[in-house]
Protein backbone atom coordinates (compact mmCIF):
# COMPACT_ATOMS: atom_id res chain seq x y z
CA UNK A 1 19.34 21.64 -24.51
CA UNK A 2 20.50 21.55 -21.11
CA UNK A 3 18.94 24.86 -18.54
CA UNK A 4 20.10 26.12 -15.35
CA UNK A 5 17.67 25.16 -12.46
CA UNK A 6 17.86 26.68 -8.99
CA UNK A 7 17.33 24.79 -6.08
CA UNK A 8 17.14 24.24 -2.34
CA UNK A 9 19.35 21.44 -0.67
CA UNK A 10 19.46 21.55 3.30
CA UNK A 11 19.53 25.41 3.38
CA UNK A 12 22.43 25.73 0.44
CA UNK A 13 21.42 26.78 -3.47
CA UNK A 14 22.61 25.40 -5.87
CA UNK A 15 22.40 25.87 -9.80
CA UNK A 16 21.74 22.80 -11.72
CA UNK A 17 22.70 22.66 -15.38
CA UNK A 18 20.47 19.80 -16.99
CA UNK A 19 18.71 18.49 -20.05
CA UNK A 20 16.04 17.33 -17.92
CA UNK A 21 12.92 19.57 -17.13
CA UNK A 22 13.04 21.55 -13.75
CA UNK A 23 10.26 19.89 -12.42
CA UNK A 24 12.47 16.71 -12.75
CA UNK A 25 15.44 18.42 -11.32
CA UNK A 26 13.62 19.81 -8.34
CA UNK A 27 12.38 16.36 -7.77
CA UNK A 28 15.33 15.22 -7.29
CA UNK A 29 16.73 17.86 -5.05
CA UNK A 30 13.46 17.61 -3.00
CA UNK A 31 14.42 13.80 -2.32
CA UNK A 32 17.29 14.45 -1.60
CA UNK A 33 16.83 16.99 1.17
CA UNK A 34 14.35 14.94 2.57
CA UNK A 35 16.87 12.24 2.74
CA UNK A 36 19.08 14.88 4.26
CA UNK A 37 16.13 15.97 6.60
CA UNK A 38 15.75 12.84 7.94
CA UNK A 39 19.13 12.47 9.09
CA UNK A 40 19.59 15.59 10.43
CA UNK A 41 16.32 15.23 13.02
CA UNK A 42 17.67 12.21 14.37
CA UNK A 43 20.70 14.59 15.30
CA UNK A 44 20.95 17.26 18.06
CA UNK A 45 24.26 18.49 16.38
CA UNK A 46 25.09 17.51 12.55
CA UNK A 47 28.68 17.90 10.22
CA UNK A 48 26.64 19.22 6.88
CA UNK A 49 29.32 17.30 4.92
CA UNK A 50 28.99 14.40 7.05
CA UNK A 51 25.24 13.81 6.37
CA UNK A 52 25.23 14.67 2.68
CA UNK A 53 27.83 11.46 2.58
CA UNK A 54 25.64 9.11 4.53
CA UNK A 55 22.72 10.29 2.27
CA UNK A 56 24.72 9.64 -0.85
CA UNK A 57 25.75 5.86 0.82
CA UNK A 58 21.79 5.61 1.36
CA UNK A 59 21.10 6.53 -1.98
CA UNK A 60 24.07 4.71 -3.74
CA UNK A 61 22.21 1.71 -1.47
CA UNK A 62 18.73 2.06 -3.10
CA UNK A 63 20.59 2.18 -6.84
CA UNK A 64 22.60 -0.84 -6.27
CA UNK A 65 19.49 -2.46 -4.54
CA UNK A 66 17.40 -1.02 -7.80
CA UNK A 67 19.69 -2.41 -10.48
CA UNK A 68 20.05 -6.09 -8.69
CA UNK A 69 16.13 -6.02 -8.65
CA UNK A 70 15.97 -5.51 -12.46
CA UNK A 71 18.99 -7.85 -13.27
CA UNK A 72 17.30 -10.20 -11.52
CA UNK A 73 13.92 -9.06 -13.71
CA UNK A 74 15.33 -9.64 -16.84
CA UNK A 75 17.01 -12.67 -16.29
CA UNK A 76 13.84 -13.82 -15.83
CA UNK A 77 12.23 -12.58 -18.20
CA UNK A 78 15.06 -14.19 -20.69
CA UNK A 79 14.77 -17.63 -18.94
CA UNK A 80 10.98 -17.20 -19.98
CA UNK A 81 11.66 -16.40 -23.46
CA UNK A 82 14.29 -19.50 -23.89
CA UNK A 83 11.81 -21.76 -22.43
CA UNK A 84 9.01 -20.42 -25.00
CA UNK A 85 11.40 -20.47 -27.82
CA UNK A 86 12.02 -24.39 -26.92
CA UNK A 87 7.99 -25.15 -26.55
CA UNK A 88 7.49 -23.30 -29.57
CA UNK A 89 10.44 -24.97 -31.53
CA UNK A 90 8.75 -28.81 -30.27
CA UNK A 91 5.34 -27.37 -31.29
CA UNK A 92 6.66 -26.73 -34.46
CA UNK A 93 8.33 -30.05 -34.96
CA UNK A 94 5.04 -32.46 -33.87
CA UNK A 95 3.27 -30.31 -36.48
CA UNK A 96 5.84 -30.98 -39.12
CA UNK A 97 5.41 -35.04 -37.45
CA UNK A 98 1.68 -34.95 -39.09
């Protein structure tokens, strides 16, 4: 059931519909002001707009950086299984051998 949550992002509410929990909600909008936060310190004058789009590039960044890390995991993980299955297929031939 989704719930409105109210947050804080670099000084604007906002009202969040979700199915997720508001403490998971607020997580997220606490990252991402911090993300916002960071930018904006290393600024003596800031376009609002302009940092919440070099945020999102940061964050679409860590995602893309994310999934390639776990494509990378589970190919892996399946070159692992196919190299099982074939030591466990010659296993079970020698044994049918005796």
């Amino acid at each position: 059931m989704k719930q409105t949550v109210e947050v804080e992002i670099a000084g604007q509410k906002l009202s969040i519909r979700s199915d997720e929990g508001p403490g998971y909600v607020q997580e997220l909008a606490d990252y991402v002001d911090s993300q916002m936060r960071q930018l904006v310190d290393r600024r003596s004058t800031f376009n609002l707009q302009r940092v919440a789009l070099l945020v999102a590039i940061q964050l679409a960044d860590e995602l893309f950086r994310e999934k390639d890390l776990h494509r990378k995991f589970r190919q892996r993980v399946a070159a692992k299984l196919e190299a099982l299955d074939v030591a466990l297929s010659e296993h079970e031939r020698r044994l049918e051998d005796v």
